[in-house]
C-alpha atoms as a PDB file:
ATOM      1  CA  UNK A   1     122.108 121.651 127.093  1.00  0.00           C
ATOM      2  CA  UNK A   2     121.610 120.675 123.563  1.00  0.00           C
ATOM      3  CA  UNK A   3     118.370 118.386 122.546  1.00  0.00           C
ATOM      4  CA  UNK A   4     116.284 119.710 124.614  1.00  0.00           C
ATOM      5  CA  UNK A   5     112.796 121.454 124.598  1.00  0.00           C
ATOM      6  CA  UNK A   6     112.041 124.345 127.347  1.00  0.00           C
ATOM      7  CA  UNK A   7     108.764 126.000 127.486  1.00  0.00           C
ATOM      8  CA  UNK A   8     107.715 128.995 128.996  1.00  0.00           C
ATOM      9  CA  UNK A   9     104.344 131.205 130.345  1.00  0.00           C
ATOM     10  CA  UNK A  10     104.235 134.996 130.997  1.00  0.00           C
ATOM     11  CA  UNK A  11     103.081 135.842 134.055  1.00  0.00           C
ATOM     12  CA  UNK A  12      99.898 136.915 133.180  1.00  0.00           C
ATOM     13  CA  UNK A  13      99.314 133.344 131.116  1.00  0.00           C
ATOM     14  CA  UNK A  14      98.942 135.097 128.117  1.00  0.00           C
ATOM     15  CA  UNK A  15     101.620 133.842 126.099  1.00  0.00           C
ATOM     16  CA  UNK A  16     103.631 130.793 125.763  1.00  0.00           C
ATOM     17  CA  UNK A  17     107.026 130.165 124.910  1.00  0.00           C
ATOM     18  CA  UNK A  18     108.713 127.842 123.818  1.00  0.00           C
ATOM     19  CA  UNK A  19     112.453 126.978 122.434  1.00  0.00           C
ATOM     20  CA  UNK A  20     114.985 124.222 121.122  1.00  0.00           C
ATOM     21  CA  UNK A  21     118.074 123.670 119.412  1.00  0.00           C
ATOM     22  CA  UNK A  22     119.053 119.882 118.119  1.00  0.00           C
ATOM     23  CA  UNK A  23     122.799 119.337 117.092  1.00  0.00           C
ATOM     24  CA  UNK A  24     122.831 115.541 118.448  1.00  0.00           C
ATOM     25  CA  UNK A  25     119.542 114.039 117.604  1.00  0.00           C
ATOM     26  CA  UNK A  26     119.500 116.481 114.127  1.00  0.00           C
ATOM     27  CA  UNK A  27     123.132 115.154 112.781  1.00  0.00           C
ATOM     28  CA  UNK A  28     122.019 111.804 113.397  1.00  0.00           C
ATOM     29  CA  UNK A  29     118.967 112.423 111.463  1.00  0.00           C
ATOM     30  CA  UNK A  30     120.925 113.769 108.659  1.00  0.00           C
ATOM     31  CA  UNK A  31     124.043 111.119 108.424  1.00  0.00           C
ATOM     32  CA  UNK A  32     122.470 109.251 105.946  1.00  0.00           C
ATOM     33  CA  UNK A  33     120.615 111.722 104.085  1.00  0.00           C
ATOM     34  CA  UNK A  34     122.500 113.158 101.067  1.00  0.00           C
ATOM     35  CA  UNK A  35     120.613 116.549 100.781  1.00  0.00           C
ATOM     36  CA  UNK A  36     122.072 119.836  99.153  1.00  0.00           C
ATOM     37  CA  UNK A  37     122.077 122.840 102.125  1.00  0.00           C
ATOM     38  CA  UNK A  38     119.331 124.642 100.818  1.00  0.00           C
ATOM     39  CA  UNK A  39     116.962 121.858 101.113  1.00  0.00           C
ATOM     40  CA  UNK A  40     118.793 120.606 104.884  1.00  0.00           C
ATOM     41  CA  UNK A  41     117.457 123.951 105.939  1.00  0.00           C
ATOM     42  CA  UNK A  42     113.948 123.488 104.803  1.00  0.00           C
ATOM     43  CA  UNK A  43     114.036 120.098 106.569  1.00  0.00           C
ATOM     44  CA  UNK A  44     115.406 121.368 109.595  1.00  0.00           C
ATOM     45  CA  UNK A  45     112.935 124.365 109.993  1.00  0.00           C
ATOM     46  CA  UNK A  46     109.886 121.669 109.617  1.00  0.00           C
ATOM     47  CA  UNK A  47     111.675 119.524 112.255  1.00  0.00           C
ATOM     48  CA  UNK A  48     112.208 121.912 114.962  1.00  0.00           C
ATOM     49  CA  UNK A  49     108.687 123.421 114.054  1.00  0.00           C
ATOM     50  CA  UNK A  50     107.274 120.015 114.470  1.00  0.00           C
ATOM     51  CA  UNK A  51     108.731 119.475 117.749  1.00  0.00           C
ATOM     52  CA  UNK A  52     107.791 122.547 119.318  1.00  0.00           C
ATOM     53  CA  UNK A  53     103.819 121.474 117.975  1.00  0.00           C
ATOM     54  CA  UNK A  54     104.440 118.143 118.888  1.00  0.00           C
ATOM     55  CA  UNK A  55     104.920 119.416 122.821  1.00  0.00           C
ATOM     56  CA  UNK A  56     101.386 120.978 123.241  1.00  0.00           C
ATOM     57  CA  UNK A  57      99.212 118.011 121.856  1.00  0.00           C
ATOM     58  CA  UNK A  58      97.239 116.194 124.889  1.00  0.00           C
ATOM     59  CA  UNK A  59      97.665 112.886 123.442  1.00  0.00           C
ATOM     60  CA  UNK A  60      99.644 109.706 122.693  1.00  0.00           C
ATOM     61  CA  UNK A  61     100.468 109.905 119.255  1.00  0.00           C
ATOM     62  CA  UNK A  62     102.331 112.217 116.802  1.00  0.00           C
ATOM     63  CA  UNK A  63     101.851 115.395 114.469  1.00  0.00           C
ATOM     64  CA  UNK A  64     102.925 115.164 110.856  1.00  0.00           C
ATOM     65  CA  UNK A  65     103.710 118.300 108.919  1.00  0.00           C
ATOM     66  CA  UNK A  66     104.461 117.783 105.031  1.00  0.00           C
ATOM     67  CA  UNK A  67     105.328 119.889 101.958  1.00  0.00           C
ATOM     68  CA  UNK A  68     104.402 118.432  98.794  1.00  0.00           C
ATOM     69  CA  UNK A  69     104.490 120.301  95.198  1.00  0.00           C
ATOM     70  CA  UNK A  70     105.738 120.043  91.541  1.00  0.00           C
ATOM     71  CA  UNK A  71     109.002 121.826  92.145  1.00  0.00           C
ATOM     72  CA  UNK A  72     112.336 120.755  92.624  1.00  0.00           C
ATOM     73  CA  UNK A  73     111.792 119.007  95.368  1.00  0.00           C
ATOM     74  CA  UNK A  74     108.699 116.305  95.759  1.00  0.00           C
ATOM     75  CA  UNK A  75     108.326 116.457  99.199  1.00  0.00           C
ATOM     76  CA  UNK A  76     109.541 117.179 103.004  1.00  0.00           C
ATOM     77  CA  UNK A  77     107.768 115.210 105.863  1.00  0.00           C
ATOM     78  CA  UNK A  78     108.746 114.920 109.542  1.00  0.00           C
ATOM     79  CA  UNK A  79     106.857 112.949 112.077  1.00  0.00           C
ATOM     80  CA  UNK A  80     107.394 114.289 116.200  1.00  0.00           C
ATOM     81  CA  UNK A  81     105.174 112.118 118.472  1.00  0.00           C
ATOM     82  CA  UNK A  82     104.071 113.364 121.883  1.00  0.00           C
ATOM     83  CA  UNK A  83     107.338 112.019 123.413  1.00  0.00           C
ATOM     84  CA  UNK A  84     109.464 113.908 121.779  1.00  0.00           C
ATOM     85  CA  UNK A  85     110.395 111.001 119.307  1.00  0.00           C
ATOM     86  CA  UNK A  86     111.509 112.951 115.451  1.00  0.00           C
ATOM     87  CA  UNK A  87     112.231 111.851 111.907  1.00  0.00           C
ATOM     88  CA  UNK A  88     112.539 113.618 109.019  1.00  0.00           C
ATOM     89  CA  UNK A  89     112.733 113.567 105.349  1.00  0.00           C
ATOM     90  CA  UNK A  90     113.155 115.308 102.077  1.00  0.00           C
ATOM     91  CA  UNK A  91     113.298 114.056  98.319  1.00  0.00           C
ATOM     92  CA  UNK A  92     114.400 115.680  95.583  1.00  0.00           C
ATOM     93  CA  UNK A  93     112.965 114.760  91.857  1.00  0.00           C
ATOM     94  CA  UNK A  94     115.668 113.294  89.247  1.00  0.00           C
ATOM     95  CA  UNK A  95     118.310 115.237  88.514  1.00  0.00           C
ATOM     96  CA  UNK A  96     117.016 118.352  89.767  1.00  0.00           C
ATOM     97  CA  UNK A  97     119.510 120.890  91.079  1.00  0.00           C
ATOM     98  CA  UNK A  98     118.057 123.693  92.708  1.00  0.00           C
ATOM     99  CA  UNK A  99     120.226 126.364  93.313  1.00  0.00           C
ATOM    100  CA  UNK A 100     121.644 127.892  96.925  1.00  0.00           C
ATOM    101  CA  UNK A 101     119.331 130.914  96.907  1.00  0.00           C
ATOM    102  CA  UNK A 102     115.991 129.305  96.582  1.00  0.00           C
ATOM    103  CA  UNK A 103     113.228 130.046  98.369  1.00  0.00           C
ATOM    104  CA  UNK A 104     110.579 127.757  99.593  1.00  0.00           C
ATOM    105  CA  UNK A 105     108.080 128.693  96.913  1.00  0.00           C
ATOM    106  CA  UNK A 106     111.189 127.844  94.029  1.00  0.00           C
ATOM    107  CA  UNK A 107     111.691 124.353  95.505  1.00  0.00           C
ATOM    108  CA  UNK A 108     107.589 123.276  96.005  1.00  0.00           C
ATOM    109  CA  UNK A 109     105.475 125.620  94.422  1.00  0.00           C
ATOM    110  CA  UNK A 110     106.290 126.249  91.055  1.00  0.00           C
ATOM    111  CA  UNK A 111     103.389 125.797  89.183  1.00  0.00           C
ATOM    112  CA  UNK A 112     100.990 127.269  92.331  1.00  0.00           C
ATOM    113  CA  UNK A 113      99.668 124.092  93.293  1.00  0.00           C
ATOM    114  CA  UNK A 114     101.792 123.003  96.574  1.00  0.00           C
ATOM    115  CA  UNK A 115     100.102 122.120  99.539  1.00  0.00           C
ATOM    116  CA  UNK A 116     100.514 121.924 103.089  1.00  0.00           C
ATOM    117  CA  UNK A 117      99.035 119.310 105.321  1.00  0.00           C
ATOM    118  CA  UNK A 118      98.868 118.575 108.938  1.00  0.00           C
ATOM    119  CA  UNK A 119      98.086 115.627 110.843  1.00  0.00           C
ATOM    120  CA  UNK A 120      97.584 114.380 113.823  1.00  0.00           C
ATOM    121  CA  UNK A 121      97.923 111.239 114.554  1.00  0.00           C
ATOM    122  CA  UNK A 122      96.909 108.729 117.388  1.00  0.00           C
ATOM    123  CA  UNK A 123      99.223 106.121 118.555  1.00  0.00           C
ATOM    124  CA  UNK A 124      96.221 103.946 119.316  1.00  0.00           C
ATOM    125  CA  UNK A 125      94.116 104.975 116.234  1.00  0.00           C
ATOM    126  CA  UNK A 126      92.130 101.573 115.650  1.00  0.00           C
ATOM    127  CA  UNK A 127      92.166 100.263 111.542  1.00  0.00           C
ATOM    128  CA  UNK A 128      90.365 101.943 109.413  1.00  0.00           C
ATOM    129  CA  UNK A 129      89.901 105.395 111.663  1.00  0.00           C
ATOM    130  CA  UNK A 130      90.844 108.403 110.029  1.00  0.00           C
ATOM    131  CA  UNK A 131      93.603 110.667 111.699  1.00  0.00           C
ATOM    132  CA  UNK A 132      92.706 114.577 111.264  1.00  0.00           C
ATOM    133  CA  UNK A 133      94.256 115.940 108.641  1.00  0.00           C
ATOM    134  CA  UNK A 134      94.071 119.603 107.607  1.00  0.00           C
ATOM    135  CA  UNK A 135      95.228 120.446 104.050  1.00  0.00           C
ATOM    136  CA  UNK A 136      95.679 124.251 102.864  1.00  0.00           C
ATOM    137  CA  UNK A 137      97.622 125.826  99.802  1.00  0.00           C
ATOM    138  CA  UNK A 138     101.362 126.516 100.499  1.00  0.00           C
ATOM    139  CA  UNK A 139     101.185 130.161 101.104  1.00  0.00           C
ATOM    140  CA  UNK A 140     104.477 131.712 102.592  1.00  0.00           C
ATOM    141  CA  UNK A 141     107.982 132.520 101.748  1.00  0.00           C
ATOM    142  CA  UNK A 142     109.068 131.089 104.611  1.00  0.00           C
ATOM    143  CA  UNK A 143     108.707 127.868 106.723  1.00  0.00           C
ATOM    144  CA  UNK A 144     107.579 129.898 109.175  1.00  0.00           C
ATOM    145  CA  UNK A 145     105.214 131.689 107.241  1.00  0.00           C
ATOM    146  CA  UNK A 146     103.182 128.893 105.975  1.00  0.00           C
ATOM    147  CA  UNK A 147     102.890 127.224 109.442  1.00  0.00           C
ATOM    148  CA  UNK A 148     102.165 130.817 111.058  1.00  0.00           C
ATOM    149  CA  UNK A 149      99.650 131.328 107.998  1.00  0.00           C
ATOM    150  CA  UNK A 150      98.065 127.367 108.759  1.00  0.00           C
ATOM    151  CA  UNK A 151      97.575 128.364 112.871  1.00  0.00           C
ATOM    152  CA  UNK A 152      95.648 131.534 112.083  1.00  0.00           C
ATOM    153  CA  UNK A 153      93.294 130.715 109.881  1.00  0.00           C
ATOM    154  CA  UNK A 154      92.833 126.458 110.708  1.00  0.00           C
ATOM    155  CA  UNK A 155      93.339 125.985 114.350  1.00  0.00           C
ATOM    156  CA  UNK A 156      92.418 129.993 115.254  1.00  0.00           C
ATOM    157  CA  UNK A 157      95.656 130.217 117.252  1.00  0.00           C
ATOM    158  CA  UNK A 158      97.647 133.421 117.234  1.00  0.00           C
ATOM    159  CA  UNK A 159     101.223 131.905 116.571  1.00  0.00           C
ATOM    160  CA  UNK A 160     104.575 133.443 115.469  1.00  0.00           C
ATOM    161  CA  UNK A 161     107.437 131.088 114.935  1.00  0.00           C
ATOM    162  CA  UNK A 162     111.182 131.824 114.367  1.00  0.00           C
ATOM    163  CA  UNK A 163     113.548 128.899 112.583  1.00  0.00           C
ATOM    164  CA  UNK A 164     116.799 128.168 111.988  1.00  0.00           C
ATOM    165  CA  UNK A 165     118.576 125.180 110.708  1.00  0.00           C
ATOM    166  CA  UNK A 166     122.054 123.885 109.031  1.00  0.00           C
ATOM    167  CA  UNK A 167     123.753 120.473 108.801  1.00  0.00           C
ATOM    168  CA  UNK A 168     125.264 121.172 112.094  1.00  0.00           C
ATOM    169  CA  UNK A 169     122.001 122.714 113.978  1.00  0.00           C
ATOM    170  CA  UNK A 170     117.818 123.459 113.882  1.00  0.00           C
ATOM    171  CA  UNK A 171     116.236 126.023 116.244  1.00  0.00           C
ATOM    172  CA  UNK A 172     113.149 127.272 117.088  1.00  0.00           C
ATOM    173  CA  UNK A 173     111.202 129.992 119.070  1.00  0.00           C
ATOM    174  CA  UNK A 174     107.561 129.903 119.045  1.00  0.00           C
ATOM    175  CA  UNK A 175     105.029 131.757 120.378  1.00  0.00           C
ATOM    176  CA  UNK A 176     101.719 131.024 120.833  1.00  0.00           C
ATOM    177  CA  UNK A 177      98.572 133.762 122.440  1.00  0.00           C
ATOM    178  CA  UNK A 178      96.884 131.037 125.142  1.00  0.00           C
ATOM    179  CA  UNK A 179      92.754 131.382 124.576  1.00  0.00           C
ATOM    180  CA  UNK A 180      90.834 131.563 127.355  1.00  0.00           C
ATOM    181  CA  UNK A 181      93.124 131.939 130.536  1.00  0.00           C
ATOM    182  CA  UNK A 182      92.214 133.476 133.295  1.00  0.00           C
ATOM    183  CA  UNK A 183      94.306 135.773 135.054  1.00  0.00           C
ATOM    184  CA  UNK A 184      96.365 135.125 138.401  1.00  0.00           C
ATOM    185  CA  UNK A 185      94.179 135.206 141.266  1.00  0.00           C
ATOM    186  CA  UNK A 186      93.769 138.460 142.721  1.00  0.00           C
ATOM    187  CA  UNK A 187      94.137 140.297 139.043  1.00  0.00           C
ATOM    188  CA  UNK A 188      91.962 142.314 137.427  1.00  0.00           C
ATOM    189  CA  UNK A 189      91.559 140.274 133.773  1.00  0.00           C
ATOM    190  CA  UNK A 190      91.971 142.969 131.166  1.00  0.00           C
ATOM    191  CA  UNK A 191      92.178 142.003 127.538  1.00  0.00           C
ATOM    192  CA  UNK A 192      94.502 144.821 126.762  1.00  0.00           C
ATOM    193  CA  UNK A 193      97.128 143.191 129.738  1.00  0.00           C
ATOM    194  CA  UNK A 194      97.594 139.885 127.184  1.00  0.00           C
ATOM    195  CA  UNK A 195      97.291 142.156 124.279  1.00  0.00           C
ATOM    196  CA  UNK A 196     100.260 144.027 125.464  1.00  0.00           C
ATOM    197  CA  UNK A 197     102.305 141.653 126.855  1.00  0.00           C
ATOM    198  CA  UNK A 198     101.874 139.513 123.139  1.00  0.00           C
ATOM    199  CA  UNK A 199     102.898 142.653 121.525  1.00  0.00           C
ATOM    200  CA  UNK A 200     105.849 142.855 123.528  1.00  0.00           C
ATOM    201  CA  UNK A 201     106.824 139.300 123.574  1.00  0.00           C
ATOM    202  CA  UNK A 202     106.781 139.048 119.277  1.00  0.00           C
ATOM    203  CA  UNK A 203     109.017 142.452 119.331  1.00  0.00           C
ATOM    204  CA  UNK A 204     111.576 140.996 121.537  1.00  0.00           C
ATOM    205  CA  UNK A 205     111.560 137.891 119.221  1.00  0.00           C
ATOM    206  CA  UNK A 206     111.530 140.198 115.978  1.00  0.00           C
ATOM    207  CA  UNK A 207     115.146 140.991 116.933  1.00  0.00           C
ATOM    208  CA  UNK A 208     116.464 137.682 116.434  1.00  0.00           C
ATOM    209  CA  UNK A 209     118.308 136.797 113.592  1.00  0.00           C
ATOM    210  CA  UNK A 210     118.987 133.378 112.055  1.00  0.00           C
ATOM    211  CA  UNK A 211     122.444 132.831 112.975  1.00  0.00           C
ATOM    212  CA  UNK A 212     122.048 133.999 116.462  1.00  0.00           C
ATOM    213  CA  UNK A 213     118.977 131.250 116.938  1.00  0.00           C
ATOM    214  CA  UNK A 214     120.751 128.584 115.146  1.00  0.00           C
ATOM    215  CA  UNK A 215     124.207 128.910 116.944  1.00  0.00           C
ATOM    216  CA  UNK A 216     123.008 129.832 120.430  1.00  0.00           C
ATOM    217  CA  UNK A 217     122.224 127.760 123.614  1.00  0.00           C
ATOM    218  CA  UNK A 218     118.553 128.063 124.559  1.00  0.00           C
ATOM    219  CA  UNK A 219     119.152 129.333 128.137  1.00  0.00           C
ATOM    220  CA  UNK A 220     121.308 132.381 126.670  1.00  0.00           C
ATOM    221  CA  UNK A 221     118.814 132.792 124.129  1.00  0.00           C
ATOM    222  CA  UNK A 222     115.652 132.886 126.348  1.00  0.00           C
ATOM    223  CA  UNK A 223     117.955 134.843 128.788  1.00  0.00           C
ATOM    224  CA  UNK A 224     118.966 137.689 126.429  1.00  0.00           C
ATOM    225  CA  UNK A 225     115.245 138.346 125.028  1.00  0.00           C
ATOM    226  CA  UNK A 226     113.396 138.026 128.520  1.00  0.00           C
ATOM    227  CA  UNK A 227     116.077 138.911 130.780  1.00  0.00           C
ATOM    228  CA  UNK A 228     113.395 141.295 132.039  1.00  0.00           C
ATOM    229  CA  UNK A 229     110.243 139.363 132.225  1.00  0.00           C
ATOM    230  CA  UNK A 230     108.854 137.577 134.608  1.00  0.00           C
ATOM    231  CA  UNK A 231     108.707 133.999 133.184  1.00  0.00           C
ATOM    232  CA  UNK A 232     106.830 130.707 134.815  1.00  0.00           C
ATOM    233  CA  UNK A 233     109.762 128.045 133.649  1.00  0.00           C
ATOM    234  CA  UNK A 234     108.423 124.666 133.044  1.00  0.00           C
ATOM    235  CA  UNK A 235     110.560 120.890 132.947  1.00  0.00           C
ATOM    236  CA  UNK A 236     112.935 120.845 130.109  1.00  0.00           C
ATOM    237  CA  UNK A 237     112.268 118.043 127.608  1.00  0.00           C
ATOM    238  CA  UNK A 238     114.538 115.872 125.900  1.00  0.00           C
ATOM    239  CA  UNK A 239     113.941 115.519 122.038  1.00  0.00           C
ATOM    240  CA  UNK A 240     115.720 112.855 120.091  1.00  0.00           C
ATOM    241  CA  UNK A 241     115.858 111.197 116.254  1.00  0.00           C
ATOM    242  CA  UNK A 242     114.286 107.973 116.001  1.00  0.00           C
ATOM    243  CA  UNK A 243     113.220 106.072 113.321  1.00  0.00           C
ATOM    244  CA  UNK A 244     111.598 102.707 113.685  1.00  0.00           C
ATOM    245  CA  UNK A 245     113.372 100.804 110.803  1.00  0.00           C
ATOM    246  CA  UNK A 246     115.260  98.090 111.398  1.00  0.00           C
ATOM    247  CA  UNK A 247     116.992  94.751 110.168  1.00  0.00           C
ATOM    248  CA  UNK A 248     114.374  92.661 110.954  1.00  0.00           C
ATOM    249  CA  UNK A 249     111.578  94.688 109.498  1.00  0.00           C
ATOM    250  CA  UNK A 250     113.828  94.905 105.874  1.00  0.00           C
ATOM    251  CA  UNK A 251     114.568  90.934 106.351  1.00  0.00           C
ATOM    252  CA  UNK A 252     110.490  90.372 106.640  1.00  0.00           C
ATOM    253  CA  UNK A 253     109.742  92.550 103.808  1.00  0.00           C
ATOM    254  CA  UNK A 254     112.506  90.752 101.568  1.00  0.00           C
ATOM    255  CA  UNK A 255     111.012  87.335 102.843  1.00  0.00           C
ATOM    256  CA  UNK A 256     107.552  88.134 100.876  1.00  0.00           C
ATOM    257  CA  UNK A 257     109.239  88.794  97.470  1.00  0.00           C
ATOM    258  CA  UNK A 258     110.375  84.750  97.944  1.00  0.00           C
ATOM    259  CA  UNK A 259     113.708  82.832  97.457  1.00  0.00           C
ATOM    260  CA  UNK A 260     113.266  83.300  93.465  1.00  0.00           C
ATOM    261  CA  UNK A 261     113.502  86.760  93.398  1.00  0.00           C
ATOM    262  CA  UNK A 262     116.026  87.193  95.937  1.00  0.00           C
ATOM    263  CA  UNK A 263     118.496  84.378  94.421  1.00  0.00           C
ATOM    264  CA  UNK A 264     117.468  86.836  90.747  1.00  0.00           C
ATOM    265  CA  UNK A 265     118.421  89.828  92.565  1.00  0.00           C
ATOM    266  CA  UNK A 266     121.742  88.402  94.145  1.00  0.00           C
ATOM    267  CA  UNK A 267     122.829  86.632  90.963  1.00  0.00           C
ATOM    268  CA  UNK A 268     122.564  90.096  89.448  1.00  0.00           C
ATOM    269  CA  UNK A 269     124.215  92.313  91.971  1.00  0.00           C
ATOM    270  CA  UNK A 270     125.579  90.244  94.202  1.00  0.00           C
ATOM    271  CA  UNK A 271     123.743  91.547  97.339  1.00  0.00           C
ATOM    272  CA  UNK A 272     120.723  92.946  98.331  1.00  0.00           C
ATOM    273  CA  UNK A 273     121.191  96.555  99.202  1.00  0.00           C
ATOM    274  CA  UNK A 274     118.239  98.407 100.551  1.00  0.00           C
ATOM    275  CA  UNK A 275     117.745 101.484 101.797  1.00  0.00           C
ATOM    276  CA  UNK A 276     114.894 102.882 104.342  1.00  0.00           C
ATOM    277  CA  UNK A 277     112.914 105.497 102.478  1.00  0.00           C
ATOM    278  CA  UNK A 278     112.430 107.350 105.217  1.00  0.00           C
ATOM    279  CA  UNK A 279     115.209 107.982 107.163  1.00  0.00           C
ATOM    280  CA  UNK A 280     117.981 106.460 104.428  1.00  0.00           C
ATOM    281  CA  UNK A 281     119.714 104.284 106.843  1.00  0.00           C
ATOM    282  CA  UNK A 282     121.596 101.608 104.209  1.00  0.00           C
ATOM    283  CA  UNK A 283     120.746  97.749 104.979  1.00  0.00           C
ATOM    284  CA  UNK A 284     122.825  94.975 103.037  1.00  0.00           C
ATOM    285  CA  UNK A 285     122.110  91.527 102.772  1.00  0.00           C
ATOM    286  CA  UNK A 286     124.599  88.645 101.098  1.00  0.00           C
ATOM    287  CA  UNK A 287     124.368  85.440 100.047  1.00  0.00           C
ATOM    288  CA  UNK A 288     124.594  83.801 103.621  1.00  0.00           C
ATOM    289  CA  UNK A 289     122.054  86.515 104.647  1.00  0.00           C
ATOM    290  CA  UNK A 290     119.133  85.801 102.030  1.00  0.00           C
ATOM    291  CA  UNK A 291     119.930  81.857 102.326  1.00  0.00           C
ATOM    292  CA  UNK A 292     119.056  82.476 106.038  1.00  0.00           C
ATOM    293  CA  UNK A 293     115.953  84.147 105.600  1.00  0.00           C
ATOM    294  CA  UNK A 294     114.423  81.171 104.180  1.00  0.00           C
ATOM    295  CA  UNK A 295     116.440  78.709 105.882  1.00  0.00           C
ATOM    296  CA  UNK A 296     113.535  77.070 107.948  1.00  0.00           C
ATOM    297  CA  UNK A 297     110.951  77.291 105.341  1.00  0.00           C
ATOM    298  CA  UNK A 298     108.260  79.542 104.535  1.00  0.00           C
ATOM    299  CA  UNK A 299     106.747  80.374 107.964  1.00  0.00           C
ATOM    300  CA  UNK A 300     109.819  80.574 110.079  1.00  0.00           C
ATOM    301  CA  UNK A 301     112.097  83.648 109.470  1.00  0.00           C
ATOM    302  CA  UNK A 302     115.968  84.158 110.972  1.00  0.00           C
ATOM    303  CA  UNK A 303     117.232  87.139 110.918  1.00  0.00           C
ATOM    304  CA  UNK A 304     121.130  87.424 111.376  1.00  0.00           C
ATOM    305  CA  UNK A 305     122.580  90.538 112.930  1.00  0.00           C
ATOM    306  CA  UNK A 306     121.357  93.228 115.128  1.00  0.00           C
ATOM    307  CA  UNK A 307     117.813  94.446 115.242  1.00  0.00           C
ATOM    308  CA  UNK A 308     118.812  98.360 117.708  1.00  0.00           C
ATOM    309  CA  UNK A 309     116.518 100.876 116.688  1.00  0.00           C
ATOM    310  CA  UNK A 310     118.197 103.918 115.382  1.00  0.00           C
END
């Protein structure tokens, strides 16, 4: 099954595992975003990264991973809450081209000073409380690199992650050495048990390629690495694109530039066309649409149409 999250625990609780592939929930994601392959792969190895993350955190709320630099390309942000919930986004600067072959450090880092920055963020964070927020250099050739490079030496968590992503598909494998668990009852608890059994686990996962992660199931993929390990196998999650922009939230936004400059804008183009920034879902509003917004006055708002979250 596609969409979904599956994690894993050696038997000696040494390592965890986890895995996805999105071909649903990332297409959707990507219908309305008009991004050249290179960077849709970029943007699909921070979305199944954030996801896997996104799975371990022990509260309601979300973790936010962005790339920002003076390359190419501006920025790449994805949100995952702790349900599962994903959106992501890219944005190139004007008329910049970058070419197939360019690496992560071509698009964002060009002039040395890209940066990386986590967050995490609590649904129920009261106004004017800070979310943590780590910020380190972009260091890395890979997506994987700089998020493997963050773990170590921010959160002091030995992690190895393996990505994959197209316009059709992302994947990931991560894995992740668990501090501070005990062995099974009964077990002696030897450091070199967990050391060896992390060894092992990363050298299985060395042998994957990018292809075989983005184009295969995650049962077969699990299967064919750990076919001989005992694993502990955990509920299956579902993970799914949403973001919260809708109808009514563009209607209320036009509302507060007032009738003038909506009747300036429609005399001009004829519509109001606006687009979320986030997600790039298209929103158009005629004539009988903006006379409606302000149809009862300047405290009542109605909003023709649907308001479905996407």
């Amino acid at each position: 099954m596609s969409d979904t999250l599956k994690k894993y625990l050696t038997a000696d609780r040494g390592t965890r595992i986890q895995a996805l592939r999105l071909t649903q929930a990332w297409q959707t994601g990507l219908a309305h975003q008009d991004l050249p392959p290179v960077l849709v792969g970029l943007l699909g190895e921070l979305a199944a990264a954030s996801a896997l993350l996104a799975s371990n955190i022990k509260f309601d709320g979300s973790v936010v991973l962005q790339l920002q630099g003076n390359g190419p390309v501006s920025l790449i942000m994805v949100e995952c809450t702790s349900t599962l919930d994903l959106r992501a986004t890219a944005h190139l600067r004007e008329d910049a081209a970058p070419p197939a072959d360019a690496s992560l450090q071509d698009l964002l880092n060009a002039d040395g000073q890209g940066r990386f920055m986590v967050m995490l963020d609590p649904a129920g964070r009261k106004a004017g409380a800070t979310a943590y927020q780590g910020i380190v250099p972009l260091e890395g050739d890979t997506v994987a690199a700089v998020l493997e490079h963050y773990m170590k030496h921010s959160e002091q968590l030995d992690t190895r992650l393996w990505l994959a992503a197209d316009a059709q598909a992302c994947a990931g494998l991560l894995l992740q050495r668990m501090p501070g668990e005990s062995a099974p009852s009964g077990t002696p608890e030897r450091a070199e048990d967990t050391d060896a059994t992390w060894a092992h686990c990363a050298t299985l996962a060395d042998t994957l390629g990018s292809e075989e992660l983005r184009t295969t199931d995650t049962d077969t993929l699990i299967h064919r690495l750990f076919w001989e390990d005992d694993l502990l196998v955990f509920p299956e999650r579902t993970v799914r694109w949403h973001c919260p922009c809708t109808r009514e939230r563009v209607a209320n936004m036009l509302r507060t530039l007032g009738r003038r400059e909506i009747d300036g804008i429609l005399a001009e183009q004829g519509r109001v066309h606006i687009t979320c920034n986030f997600c790039g879902l298209p929103y158009d509003f005629d004539a009988v649409d903006c006379a409606a917004l302000f149809a009862d006055g300047p405290d009542v708002l109605q909003v023709p149409g649907t308001d479905t979250l996407h």
